[in-house]
N, C-alpha and C. Protein backbone atom coordinates (compact mmCIF):
# COMPACT_ATOMS: atom_id res chain seq x y z
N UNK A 1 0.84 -1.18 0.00
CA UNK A 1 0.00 0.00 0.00
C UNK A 1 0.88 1.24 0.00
N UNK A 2 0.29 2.28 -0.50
CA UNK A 2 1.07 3.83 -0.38
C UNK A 2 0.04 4.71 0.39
N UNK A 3 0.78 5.47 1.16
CA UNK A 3 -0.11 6.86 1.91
C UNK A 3 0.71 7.69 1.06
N UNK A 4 -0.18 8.99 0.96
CA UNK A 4 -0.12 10.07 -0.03
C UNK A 4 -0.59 11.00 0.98
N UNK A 5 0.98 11.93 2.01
CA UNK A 5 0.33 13.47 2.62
C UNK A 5 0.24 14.52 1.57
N UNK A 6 -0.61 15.19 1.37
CA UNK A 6 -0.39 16.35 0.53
C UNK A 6 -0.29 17.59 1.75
N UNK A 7 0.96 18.14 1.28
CA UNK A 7 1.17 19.27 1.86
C UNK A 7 0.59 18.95 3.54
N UNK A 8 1.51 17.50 4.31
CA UNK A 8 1.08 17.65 5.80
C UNK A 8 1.38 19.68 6.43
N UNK A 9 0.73 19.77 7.64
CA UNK A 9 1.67 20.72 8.31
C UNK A 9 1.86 20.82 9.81
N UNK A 10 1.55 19.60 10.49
CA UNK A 10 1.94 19.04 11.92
C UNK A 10 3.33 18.43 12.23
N UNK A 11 4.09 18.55 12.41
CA UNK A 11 5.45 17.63 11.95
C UNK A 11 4.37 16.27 13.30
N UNK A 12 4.52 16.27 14.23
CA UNK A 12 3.98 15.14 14.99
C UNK A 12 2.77 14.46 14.53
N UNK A 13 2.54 14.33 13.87
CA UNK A 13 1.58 13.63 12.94
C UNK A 13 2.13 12.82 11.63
N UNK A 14 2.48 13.63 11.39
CA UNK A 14 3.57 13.28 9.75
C UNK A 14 4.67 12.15 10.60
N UNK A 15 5.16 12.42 11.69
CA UNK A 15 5.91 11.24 12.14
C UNK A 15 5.29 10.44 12.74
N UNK A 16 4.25 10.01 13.51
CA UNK A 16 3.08 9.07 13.47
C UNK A 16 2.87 8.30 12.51
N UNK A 17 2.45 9.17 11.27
CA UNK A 17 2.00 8.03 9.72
C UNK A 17 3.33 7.31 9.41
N UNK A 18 4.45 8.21 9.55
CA UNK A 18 5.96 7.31 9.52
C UNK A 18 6.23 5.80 9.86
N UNK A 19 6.18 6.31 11.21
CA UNK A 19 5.67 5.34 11.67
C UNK A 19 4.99 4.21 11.57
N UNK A 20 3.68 4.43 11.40
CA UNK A 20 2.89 3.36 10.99
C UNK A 20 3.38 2.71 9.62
N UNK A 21 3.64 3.78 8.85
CA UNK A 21 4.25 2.74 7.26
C UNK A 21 5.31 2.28 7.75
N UNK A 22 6.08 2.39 8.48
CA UNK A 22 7.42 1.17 8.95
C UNK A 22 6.85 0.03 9.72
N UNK A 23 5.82 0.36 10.90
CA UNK A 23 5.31 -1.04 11.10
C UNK A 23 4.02 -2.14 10.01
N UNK A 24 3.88 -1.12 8.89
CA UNK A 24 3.16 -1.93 7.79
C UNK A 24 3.77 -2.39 7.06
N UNK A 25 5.01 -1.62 6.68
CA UNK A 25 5.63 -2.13 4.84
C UNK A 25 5.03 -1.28 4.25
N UNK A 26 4.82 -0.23 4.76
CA UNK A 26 3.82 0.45 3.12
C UNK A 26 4.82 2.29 3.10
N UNK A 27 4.33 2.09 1.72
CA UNK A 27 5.31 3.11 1.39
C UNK A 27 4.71 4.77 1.36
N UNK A 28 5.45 5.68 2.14
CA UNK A 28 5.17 6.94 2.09
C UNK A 28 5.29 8.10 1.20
N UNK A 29 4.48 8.78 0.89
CA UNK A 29 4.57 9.48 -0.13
C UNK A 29 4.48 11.03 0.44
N UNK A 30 5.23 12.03 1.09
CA UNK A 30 5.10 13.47 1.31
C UNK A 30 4.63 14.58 0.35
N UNK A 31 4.11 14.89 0.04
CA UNK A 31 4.09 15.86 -1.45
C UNK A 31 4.24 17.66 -1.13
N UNK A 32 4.96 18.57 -0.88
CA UNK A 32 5.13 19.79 -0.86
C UNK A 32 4.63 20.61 -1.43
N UNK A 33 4.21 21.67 -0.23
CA UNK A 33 5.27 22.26 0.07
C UNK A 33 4.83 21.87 1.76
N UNK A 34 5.94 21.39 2.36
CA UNK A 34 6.09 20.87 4.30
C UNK A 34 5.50 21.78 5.05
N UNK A 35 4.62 21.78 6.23
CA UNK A 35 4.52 22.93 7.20
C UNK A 35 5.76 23.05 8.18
N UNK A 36 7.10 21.93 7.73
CA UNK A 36 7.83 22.08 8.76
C UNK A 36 9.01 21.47 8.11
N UNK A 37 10.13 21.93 9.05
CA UNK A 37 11.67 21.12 8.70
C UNK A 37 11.74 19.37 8.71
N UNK A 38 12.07 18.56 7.64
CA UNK A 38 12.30 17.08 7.87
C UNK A 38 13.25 17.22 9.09
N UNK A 39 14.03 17.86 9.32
CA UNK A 39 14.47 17.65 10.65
C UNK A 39 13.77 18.38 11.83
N UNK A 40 12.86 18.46 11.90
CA UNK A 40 11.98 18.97 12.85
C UNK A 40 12.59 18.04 13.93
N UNK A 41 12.31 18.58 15.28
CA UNK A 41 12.96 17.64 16.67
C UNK A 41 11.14 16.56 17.00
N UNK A 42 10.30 17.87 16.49
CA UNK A 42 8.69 17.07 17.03
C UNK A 42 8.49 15.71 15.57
N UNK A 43 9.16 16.03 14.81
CA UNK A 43 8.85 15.10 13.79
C UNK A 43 9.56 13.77 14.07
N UNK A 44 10.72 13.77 14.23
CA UNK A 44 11.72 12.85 14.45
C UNK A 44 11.13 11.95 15.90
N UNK A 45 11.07 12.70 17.07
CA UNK A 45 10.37 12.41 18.28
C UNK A 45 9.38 11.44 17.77
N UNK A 46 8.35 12.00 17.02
CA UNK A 46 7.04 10.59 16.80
C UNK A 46 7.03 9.87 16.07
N UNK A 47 8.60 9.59 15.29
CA UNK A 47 8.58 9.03 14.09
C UNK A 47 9.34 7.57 14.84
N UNK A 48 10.24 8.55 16.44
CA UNK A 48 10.51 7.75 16.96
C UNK A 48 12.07 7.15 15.76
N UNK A 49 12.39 6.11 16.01
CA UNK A 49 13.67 5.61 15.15
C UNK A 49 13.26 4.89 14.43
N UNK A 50 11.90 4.58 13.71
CA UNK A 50 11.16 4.38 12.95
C UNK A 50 11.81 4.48 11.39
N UNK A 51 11.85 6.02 11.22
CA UNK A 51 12.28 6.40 10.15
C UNK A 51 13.21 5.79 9.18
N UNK A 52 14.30 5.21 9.61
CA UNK A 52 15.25 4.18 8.79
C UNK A 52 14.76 2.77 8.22
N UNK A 53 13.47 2.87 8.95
CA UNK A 53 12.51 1.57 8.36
C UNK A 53 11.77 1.70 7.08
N UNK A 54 11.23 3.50 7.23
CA UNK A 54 10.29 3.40 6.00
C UNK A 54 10.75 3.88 4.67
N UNK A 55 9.85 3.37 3.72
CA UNK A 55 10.07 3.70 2.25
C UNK A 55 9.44 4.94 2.42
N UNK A 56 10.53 5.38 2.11
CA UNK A 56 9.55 7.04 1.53
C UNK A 56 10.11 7.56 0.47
N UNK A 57 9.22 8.85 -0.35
CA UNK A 57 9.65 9.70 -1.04
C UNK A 57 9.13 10.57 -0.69
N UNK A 58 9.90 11.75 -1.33
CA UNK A 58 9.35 13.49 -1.07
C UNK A 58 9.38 14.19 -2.00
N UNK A 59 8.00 14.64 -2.69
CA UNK A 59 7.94 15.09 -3.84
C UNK A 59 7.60 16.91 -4.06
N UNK A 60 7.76 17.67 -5.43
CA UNK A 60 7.95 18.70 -4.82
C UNK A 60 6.58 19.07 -5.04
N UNK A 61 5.70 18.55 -5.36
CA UNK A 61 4.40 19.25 -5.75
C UNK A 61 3.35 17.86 -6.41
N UNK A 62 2.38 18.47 -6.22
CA UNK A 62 1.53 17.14 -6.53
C UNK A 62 1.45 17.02 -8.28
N UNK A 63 1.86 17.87 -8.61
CA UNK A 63 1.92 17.22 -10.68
C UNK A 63 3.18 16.63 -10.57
N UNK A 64 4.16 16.82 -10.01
CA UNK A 64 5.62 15.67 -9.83
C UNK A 64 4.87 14.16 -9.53
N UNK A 65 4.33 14.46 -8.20
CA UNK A 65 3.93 13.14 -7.72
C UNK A 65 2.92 12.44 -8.90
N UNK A 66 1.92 13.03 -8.98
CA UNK A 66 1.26 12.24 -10.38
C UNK A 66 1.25 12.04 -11.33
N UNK A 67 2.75 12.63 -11.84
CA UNK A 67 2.97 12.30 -13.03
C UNK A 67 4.37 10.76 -12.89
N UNK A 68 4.13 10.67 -11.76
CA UNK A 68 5.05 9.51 -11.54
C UNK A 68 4.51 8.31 -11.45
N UNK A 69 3.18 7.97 -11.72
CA UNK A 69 2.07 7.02 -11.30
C UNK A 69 2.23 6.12 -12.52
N UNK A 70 2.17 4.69 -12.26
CA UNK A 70 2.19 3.80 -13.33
C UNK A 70 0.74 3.88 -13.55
N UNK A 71 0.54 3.86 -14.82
CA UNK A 71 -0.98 3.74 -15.70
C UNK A 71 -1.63 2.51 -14.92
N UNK A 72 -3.00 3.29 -14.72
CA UNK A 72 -3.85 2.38 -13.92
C UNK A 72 -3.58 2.56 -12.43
N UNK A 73 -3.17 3.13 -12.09
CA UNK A 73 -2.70 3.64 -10.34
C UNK A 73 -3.77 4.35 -9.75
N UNK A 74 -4.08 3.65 -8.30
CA UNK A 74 -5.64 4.37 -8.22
C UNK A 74 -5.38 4.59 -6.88
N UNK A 75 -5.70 5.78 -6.75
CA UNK A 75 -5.80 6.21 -5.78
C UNK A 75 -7.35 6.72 -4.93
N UNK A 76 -7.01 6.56 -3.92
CA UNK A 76 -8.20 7.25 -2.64
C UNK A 76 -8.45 8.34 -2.13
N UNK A 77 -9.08 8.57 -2.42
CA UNK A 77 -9.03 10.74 -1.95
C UNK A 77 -9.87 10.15 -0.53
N UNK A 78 -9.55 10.36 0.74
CA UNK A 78 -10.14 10.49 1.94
C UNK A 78 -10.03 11.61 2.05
N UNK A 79 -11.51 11.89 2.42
CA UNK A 79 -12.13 13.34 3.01
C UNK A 79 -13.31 13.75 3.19
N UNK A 80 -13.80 14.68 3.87
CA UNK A 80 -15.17 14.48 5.10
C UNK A 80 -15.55 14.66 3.62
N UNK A 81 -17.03 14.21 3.86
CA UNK A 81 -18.48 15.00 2.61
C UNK A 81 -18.22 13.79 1.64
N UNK A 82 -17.51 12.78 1.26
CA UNK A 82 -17.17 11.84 0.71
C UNK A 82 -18.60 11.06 0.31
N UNK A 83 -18.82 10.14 -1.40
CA UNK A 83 -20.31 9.44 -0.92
C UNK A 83 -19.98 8.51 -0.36
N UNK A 84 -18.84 7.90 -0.34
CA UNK A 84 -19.39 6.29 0.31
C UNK A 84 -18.45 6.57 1.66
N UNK A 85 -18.20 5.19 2.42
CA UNK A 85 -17.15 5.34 3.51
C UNK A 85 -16.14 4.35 3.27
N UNK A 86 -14.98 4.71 3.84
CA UNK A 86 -14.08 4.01 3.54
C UNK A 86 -13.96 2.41 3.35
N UNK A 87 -14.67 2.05 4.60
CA UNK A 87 -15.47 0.31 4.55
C UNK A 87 -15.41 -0.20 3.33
N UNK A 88 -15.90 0.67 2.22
CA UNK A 88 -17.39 0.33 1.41
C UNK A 88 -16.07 -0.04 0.07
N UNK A 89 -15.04 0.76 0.22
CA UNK A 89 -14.15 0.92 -0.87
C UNK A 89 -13.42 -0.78 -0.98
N UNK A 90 -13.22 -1.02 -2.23
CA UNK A 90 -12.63 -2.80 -2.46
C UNK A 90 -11.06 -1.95 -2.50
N UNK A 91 -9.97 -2.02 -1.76
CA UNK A 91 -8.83 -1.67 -1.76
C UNK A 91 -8.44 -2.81 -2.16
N UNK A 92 -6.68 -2.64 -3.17
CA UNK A 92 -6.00 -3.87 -3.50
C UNK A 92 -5.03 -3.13 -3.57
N UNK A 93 -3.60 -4.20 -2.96
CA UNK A 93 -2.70 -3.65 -3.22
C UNK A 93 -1.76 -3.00 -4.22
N UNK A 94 -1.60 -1.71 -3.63
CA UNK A 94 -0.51 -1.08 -4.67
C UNK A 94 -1.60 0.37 -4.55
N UNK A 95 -2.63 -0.11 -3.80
CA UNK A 95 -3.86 1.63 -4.30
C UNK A 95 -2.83 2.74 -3.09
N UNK A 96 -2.90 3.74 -3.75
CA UNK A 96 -2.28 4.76 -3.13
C UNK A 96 -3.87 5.69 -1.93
N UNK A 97 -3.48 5.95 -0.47
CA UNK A 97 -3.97 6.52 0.24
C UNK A 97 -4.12 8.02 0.15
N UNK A 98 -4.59 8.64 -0.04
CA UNK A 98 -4.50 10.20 -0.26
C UNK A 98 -5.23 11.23 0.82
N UNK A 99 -4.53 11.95 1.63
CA UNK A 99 -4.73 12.88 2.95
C UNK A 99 -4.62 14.19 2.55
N UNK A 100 -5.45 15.12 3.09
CA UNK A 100 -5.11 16.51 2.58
C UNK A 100 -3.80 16.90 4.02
N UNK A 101 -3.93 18.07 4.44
CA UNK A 101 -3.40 19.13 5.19
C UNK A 101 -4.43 19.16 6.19
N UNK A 102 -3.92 19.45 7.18
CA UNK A 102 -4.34 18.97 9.14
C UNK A 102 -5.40 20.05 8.79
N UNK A 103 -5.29 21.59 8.09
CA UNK A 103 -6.11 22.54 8.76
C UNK A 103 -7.08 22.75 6.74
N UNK A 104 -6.94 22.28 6.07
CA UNK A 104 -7.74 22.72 4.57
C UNK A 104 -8.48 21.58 3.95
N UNK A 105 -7.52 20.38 4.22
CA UNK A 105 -8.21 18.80 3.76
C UNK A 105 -7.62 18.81 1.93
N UNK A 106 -8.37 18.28 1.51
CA UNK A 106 -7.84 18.00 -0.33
C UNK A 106 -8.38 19.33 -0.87
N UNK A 107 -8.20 19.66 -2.14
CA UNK A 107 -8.58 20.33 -2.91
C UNK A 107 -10.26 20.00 -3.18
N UNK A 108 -10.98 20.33 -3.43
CA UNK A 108 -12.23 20.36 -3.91
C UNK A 108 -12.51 20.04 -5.24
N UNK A 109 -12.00 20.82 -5.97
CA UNK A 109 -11.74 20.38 -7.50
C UNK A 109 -11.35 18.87 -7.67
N UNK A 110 -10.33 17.74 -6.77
CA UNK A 110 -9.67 16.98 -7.19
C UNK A 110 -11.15 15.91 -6.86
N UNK A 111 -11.76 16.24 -5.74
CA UNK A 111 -12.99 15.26 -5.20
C UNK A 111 -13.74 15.32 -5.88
N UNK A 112 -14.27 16.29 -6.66
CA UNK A 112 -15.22 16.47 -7.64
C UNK A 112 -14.94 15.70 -9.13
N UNK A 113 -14.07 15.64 -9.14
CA UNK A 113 -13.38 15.27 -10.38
C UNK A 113 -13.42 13.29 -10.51
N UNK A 114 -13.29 13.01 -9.24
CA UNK A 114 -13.24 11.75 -8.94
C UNK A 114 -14.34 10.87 -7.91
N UNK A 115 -15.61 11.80 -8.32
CA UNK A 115 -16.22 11.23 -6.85
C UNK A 115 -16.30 9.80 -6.77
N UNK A 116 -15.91 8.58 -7.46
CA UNK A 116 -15.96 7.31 -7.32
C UNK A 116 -14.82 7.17 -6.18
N UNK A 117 -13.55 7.58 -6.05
CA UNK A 117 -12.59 7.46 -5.78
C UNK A 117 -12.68 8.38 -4.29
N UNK A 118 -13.51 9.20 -3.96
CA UNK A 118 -13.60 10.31 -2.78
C UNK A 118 -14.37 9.22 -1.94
N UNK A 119 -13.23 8.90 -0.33
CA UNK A 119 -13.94 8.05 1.04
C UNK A 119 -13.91 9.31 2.01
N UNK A 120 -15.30 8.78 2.74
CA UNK A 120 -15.15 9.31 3.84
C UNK A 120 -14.73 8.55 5.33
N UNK A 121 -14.24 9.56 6.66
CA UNK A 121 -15.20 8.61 7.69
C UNK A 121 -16.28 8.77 8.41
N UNK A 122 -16.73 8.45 9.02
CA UNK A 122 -17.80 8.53 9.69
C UNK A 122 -17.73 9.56 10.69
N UNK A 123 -18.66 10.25 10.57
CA UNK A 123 -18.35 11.29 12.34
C UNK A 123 -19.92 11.35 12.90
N UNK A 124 -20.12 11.52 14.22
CA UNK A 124 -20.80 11.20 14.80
C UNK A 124 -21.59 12.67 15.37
N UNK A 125 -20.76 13.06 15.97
CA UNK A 125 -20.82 14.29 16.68
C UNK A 125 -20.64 15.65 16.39
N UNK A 126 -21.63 16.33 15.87
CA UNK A 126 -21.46 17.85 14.89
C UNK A 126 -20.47 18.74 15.54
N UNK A 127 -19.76 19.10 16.81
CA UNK A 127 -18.97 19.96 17.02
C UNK A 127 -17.74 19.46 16.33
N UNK A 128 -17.18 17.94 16.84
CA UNK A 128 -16.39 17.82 16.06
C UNK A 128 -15.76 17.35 14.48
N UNK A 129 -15.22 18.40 13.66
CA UNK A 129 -15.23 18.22 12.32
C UNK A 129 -14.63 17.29 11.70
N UNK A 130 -13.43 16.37 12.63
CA UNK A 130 -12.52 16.00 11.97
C UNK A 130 -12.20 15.03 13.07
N UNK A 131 -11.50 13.53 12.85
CA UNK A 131 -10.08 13.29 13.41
C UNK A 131 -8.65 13.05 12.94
N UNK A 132 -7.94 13.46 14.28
CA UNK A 132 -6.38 13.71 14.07
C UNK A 132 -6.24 12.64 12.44
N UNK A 133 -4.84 13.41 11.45
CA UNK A 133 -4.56 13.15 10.67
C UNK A 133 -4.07 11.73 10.85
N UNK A 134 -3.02 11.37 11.61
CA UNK A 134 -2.72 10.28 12.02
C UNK A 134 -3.58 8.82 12.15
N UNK A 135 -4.90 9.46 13.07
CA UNK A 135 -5.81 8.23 13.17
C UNK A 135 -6.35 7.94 11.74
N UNK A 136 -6.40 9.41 11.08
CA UNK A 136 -7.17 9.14 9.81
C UNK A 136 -6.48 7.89 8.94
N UNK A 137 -4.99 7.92 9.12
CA UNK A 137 -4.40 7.03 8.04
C UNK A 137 -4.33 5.58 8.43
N UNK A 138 -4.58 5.71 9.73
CA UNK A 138 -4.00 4.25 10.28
C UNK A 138 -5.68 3.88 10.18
N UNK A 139 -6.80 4.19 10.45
CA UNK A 139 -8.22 3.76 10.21
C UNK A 139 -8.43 3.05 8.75
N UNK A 140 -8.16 4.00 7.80
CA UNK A 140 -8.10 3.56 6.55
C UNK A 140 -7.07 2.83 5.73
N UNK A 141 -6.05 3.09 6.38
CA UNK A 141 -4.58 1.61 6.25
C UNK A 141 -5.07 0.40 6.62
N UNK A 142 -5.59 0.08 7.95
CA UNK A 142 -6.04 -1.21 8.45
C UNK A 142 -6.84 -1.86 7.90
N UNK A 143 -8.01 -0.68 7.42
CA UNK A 143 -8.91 -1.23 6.71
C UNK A 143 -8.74 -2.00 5.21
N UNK A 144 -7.70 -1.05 4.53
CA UNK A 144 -7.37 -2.24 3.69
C UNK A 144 -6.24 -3.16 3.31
N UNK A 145 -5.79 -3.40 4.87
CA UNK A 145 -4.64 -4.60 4.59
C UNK A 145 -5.53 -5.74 5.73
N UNK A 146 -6.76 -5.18 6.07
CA UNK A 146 -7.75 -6.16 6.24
C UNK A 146 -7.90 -6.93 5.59
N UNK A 147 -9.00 -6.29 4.78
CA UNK A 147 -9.35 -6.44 3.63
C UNK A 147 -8.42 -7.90 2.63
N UNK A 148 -7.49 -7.40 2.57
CA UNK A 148 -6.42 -8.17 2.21
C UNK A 148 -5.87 -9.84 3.21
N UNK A 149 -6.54 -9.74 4.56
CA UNK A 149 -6.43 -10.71 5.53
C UNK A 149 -4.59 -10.39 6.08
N UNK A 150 -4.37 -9.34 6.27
CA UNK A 150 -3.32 -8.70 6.39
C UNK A 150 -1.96 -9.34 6.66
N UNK A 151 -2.27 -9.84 4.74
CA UNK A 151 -1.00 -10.96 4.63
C UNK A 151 0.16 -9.98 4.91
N UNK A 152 1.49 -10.82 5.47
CA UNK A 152 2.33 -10.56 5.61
C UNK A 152 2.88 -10.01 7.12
N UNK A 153 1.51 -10.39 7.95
CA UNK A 153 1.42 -9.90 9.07
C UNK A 153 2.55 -11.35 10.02
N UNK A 154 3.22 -10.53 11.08
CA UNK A 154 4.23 -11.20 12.04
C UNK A 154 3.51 -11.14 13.30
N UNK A 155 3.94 -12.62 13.76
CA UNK A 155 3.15 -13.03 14.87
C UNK A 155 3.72 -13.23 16.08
């Protein structure tokens, strides 16, 4: 699997998802412009020593990143207002995860463009709009290396 931050800007979050793609195998995708230094001290801190584990790249803009996509590369736009929920989506490996920015979310234009491809999650409670970026990826990571019977898993 791939996660796709566009333009994170928490460094402690961004090292969280790190994280998690080193304890998955799945590969990270940053796309710029950063809300913060890769050597951030809060980034490194939640990435923990993690970091030498994961695949990553860092791209400088999202037409770099998508123009790097092998034909047929499908990606997931997660984000609130979405029609279906993430559940609902048949993930297979190699689909790329796609996150906006902690405080704007994706572009609008890009969801519109793709509403087959736009998940949401579920929220319950009208004050709050959102959860943390972090939970967002690891909710919808699990879900599809579920999905998958989360071969490759160590016991």
């Amino acid at each position: 699997m791939n996660v796709v931050l566009v333009e994170p800007e928490i460094p402690p979050n961004t090292g969280n998802v790190a994280r998690l793609c080193a304890a998955t195998g799945t590969r990270l995708h940053l796309v710029e412009p950063l809300g913060f230094q890769l050597g951030d001290a809060q980034l490194k801190r939640a990435g923990m020593d993690y970091w030498r584990h994961v695949e990553w790249q860092r791209w400088p803009n999202w037409t770099r990143f998508q123009s790097s996509l092998e034909p047929g590369a499908r990606l997931w736009f997660i984000e609130s207002g979405g029609p279906r929920r993430y559940t609902e989506a048949p993930f297979a490996p190699g689909d790329y995860l796609v996150f906006g920015r902690e405080t704007a979310g994706l572009p609008k234009a890009w969801l519109e463009a793709q509403p087959d491809q736009w998940l949401r999650i579920p929220m319950f409670n009208p004050p709050a709009r959102s959860l943390n970026l972090s939970n967002c990826v690891a909710l919808v990571l699990f879900e599809a290396l579920r999905q998958h019977g989360f071969a490759g898993e160590i016991r």
